[in-house]
N, C-alpha and C. Protein backbone atom coordinates (compact mmCIF):
# COMPACT_ATOMS: atom_id res chain seq x y z
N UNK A 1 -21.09 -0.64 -8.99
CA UNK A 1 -19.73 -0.90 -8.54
C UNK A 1 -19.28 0.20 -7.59
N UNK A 2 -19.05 -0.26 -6.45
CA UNK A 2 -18.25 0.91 -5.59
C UNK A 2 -16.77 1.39 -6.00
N UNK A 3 -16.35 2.19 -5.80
CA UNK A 3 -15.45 2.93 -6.35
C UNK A 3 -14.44 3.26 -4.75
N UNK A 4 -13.39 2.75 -4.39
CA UNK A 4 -12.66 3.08 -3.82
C UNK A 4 -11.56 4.06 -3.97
N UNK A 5 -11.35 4.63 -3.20
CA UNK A 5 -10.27 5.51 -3.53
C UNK A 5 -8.52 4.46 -3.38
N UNK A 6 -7.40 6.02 -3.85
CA UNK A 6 -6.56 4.72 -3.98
C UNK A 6 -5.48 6.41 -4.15
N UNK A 7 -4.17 5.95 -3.59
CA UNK A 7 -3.61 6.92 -3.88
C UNK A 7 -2.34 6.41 -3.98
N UNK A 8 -1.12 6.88 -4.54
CA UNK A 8 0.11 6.25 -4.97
C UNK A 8 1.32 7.20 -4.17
N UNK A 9 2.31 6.47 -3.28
CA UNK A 9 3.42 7.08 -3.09
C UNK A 9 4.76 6.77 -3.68
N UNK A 10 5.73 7.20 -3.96
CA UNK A 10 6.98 6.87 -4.24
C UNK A 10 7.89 6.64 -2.94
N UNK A 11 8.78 5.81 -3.59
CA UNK A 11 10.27 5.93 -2.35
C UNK A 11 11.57 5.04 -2.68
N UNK A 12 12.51 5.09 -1.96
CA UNK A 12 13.99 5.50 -2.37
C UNK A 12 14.27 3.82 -2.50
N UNK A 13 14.69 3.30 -3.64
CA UNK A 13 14.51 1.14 -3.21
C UNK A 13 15.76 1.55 -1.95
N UNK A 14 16.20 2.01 -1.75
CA UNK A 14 17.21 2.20 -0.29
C UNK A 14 16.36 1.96 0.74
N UNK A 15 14.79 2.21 1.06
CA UNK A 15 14.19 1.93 2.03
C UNK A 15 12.96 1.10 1.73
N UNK A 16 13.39 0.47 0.87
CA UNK A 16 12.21 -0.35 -0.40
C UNK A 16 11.97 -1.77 1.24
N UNK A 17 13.13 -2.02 1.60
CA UNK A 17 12.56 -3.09 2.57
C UNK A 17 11.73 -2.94 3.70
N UNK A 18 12.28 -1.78 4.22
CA UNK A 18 11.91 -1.32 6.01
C UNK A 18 10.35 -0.97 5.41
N UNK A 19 9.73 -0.51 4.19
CA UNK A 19 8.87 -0.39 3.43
C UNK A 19 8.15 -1.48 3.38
N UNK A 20 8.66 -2.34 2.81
CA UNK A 20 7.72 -4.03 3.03
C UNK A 20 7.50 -4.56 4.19
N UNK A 21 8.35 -4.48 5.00
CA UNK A 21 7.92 -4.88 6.72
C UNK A 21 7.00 -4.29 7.03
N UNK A 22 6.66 -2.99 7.11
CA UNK A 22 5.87 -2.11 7.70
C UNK A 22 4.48 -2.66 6.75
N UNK A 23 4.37 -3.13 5.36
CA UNK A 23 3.59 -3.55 4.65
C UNK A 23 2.64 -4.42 5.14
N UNK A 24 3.62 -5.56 5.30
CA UNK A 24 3.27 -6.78 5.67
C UNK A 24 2.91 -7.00 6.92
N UNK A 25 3.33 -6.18 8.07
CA UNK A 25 3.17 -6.63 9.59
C UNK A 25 1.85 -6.23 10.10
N UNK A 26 1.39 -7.55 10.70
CA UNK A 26 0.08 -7.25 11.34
C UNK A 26 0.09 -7.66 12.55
N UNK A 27 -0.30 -6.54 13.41
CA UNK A 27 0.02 -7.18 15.17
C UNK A 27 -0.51 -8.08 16.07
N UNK A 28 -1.83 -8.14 15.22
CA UNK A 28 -2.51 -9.50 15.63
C UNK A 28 -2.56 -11.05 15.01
N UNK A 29 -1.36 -11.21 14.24
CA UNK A 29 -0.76 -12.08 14.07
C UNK A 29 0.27 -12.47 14.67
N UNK A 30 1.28 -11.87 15.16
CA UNK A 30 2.23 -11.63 15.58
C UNK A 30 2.58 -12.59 17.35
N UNK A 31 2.80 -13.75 17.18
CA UNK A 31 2.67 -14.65 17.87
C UNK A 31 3.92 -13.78 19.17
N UNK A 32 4.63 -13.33 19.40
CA UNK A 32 5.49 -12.76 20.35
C UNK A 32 4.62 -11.49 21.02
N UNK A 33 3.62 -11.50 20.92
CA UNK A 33 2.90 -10.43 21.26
C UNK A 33 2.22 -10.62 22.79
N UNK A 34 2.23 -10.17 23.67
CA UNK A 34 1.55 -11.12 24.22
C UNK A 34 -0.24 -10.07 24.55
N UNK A 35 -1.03 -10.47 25.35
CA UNK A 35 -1.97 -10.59 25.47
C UNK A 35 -2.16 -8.20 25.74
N UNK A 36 -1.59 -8.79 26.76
CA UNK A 36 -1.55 -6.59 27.28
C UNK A 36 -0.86 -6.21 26.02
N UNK A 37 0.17 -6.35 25.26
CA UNK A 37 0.58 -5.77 24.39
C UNK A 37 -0.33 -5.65 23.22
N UNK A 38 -1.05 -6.47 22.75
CA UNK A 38 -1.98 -6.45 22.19
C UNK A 38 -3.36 -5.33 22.52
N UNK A 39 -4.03 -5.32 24.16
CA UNK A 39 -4.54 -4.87 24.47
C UNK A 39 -4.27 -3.47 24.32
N UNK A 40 -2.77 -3.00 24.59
CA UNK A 40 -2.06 -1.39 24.07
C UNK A 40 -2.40 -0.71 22.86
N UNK A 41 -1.98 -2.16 21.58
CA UNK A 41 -2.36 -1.84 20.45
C UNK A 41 -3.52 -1.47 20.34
N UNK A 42 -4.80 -2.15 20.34
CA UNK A 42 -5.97 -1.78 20.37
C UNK A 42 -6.46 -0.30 20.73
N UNK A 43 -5.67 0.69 21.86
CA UNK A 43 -5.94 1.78 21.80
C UNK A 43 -5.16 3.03 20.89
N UNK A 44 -4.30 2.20 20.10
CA UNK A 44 -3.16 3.10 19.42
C UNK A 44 -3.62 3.24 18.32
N UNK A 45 -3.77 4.08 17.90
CA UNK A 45 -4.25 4.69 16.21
C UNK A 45 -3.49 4.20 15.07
N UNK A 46 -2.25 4.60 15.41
CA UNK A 46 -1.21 4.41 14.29
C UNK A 46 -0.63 2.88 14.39
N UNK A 47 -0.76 2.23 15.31
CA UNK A 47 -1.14 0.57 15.42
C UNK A 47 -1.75 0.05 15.36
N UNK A 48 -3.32 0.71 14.50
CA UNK A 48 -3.75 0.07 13.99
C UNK A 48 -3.93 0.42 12.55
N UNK A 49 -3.18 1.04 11.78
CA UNK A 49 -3.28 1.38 10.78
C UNK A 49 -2.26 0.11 10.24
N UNK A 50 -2.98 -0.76 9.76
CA UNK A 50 -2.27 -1.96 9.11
C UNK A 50 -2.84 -2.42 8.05
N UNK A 51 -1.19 -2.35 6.90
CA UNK A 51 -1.53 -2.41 5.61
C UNK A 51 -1.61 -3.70 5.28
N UNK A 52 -1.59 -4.42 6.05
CA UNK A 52 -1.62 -6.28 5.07
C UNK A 52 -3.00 -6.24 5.26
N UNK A 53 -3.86 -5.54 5.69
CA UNK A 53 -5.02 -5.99 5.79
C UNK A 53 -6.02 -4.97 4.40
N UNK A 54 -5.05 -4.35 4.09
CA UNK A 54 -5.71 -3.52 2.92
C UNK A 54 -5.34 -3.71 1.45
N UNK A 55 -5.74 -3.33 0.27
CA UNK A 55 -5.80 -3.43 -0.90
C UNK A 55 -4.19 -2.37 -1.53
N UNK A 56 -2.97 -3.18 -1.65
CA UNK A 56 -1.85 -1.99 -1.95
C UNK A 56 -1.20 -3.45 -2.66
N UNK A 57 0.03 -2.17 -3.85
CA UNK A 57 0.91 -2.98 -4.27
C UNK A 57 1.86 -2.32 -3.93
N UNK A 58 2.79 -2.98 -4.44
CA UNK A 58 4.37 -2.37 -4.61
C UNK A 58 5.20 -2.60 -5.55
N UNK A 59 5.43 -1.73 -6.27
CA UNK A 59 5.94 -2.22 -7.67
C UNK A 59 7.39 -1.56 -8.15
N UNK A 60 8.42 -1.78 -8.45
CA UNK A 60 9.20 -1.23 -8.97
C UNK A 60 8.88 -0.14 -10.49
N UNK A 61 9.43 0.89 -9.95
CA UNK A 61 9.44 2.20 -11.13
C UNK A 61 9.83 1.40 -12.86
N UNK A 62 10.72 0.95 -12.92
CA UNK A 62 10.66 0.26 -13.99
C UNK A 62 9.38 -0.35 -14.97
N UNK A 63 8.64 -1.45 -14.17
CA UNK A 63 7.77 -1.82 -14.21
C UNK A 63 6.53 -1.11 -14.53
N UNK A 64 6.73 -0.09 -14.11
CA UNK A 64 5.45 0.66 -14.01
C UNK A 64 6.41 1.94 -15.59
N UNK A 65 7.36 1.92 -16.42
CA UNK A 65 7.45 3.37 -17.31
C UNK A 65 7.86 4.48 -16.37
N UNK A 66 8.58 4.54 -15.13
CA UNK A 66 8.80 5.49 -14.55
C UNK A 66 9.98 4.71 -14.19
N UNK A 67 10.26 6.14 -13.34
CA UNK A 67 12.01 5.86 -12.23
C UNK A 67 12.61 4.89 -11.92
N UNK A 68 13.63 4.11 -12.86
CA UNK A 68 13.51 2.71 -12.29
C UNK A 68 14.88 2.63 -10.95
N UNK A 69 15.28 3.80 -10.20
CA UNK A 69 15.82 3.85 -8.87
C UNK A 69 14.82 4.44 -7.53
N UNK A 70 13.66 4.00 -8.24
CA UNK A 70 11.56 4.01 -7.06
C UNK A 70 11.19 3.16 -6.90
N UNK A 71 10.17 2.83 -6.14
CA UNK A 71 9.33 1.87 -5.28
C UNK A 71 8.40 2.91 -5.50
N UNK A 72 7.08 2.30 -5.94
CA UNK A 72 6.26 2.82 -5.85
C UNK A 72 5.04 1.76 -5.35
N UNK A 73 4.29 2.87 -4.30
CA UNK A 73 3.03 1.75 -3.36
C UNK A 73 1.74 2.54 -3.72
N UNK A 74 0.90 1.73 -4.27
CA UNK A 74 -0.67 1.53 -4.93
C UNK A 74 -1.27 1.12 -3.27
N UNK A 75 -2.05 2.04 -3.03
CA UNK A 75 -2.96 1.52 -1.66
C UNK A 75 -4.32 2.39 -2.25
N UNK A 76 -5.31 1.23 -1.86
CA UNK A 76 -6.82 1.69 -2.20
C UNK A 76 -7.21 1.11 -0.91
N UNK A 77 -8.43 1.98 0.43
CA UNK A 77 -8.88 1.93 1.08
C UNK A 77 -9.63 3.47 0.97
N UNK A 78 -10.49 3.02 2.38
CA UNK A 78 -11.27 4.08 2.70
C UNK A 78 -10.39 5.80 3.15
N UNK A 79 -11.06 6.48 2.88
CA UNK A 79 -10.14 8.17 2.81
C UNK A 79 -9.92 8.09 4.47
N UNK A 80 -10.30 7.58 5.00
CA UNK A 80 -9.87 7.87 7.13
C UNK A 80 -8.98 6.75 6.72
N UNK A 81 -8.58 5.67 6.18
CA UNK A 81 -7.56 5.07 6.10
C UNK A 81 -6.79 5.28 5.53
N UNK A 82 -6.60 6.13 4.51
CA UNK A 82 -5.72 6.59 3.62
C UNK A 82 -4.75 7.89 4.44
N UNK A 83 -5.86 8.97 4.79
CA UNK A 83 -5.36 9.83 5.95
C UNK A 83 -4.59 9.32 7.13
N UNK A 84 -5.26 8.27 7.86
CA UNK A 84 -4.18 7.82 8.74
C UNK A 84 -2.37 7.07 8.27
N UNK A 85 -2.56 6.38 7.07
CA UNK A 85 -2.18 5.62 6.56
C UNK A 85 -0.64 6.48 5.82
N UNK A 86 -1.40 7.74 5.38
CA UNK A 86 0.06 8.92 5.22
C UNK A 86 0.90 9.24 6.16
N UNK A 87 0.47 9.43 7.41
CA UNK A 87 1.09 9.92 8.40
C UNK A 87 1.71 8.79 8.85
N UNK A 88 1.70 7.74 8.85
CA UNK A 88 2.22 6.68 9.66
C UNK A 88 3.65 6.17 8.36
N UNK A 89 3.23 6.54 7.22
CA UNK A 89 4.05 6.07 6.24
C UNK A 89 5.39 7.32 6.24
N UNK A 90 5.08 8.51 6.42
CA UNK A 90 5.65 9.57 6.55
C UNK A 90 6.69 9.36 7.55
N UNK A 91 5.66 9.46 8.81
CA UNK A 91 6.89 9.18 10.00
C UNK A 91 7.93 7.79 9.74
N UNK A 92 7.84 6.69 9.03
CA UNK A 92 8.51 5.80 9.29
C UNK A 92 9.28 5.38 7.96
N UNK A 93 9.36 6.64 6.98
CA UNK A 93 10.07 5.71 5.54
C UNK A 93 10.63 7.25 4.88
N UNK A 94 11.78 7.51 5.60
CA UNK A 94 12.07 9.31 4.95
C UNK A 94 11.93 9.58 3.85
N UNK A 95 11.81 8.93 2.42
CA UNK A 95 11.96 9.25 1.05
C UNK A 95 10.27 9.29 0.83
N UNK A 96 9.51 8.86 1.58
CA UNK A 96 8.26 8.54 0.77
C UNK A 96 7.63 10.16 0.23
N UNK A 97 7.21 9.69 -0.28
CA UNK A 97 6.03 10.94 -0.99
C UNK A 97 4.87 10.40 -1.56
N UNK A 98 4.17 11.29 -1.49
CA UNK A 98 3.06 10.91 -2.86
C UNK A 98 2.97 11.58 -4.10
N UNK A 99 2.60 10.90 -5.31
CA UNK A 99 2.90 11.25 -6.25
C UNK A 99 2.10 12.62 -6.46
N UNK A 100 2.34 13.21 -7.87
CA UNK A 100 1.75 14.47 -7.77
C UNK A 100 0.32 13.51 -8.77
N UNK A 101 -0.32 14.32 -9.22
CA UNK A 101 -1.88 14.42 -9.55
C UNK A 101 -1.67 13.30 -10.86
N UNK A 102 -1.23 13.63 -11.92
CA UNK A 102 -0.78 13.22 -12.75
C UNK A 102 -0.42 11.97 -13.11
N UNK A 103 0.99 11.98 -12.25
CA UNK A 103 1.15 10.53 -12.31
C UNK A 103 0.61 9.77 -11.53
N UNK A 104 0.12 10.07 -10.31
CA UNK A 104 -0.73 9.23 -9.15
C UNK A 104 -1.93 8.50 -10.62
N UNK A 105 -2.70 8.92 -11.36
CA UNK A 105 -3.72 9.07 -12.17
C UNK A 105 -3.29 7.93 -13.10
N UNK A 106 -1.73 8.07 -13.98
CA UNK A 106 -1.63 7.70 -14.92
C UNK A 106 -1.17 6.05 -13.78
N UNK A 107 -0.69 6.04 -12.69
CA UNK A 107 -0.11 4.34 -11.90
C UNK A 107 -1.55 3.69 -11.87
N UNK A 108 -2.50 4.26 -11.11
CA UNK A 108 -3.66 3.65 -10.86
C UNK A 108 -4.35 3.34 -11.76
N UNK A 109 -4.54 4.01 -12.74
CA UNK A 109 -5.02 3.55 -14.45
C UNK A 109 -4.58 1.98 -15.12
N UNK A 110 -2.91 2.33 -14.98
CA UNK A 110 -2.36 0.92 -15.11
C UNK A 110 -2.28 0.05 -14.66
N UNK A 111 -2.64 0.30 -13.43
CA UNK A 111 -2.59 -1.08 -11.86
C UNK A 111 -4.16 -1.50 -12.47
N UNK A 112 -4.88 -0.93 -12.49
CA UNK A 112 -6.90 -1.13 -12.54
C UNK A 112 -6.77 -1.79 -13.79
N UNK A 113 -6.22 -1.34 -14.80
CA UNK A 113 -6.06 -1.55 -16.15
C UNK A 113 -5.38 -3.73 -16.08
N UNK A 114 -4.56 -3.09 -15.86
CA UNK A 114 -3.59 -4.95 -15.12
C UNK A 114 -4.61 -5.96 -14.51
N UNK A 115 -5.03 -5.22 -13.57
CA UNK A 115 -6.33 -5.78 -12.77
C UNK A 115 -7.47 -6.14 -13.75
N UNK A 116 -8.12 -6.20 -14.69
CA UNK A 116 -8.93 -5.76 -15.59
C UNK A 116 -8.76 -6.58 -16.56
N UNK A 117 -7.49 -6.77 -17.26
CA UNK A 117 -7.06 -7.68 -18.27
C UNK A 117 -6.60 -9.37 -17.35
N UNK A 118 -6.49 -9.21 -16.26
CA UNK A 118 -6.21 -10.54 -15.30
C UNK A 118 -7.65 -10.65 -15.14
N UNK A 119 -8.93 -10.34 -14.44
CA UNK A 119 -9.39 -10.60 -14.66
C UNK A 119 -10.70 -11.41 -15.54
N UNK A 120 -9.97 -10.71 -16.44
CA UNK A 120 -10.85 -10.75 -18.08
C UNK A 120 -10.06 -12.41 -18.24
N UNK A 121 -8.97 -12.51 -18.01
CA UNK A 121 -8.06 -13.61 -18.41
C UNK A 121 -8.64 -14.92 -17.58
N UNK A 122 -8.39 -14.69 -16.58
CA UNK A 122 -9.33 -15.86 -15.62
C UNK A 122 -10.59 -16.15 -15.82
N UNK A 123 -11.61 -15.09 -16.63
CA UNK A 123 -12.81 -15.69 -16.89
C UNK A 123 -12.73 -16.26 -18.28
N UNK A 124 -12.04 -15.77 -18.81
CA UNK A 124 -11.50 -16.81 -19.87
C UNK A 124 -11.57 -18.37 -19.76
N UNK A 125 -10.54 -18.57 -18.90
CA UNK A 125 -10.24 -19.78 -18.76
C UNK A 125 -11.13 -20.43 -17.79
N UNK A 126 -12.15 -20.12 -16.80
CA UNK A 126 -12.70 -20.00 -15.75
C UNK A 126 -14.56 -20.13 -16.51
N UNK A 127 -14.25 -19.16 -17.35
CA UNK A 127 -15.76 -18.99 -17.79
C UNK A 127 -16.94 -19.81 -18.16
């Protein structure tokens, strides 16, 4: 089994949306785009760091036994995507952080853990 990495940030539900846009938007979907604008993207680093195309959740602090006035985002990709993937989250969402050691450890446990028992559940019924 390969083992991806995966690292957890927090942030303020005040910017919990501008947070999901940035989530969800992928520029090569993006039918208003046109052809050179696209071509721009292609040389831009931080335009291409796009999270709908990667492995992340987003979960309310509640949900997760923590802060329930947080957003907290589960992203597992490769470490050059993760690295790019901070800086672009940094510049564009002022509250974000990443969690410290600890709890980053104890979210991903429970997200894998969730993941794990859904799975187990579908082969259940599937099996």
């Amino acid at each position: 089994m390969i083992v991806v990495p995966a690292r957890v940030y927090e942030c303020d539900a005040s910017e919990v949306s501008a947070l999901k846009k940035m989530l969800e938007y992928d520029p090569y979907l993006d039918k208003a785009l046109t052809e050179e604008d696209l071509k721009k993207i292609k040389n831009d680093p931080e335009a291409n760091v796009i999270f709908a195309r990667q492995d992340y959740l987003l979960r309310d602090g509640a949900s997760l036994s923590m802060d329930s006035s947080k957003y907290f985002l589960y992203l597992s990709a490769s470490d050059d995507f993760l690295n790019a993937a901070e800086k672009k989250l940094k510049g564009n969402i002022k509250s974000i952080k990443r969690l410290d050691q600890d709890n980053e450890r104890k979210v991903i446990e429970t997200i894998e853990d969730e993941r794990t028992k859904a799975e187990e559940g579908f082969g259940a019924i599937f099996g």
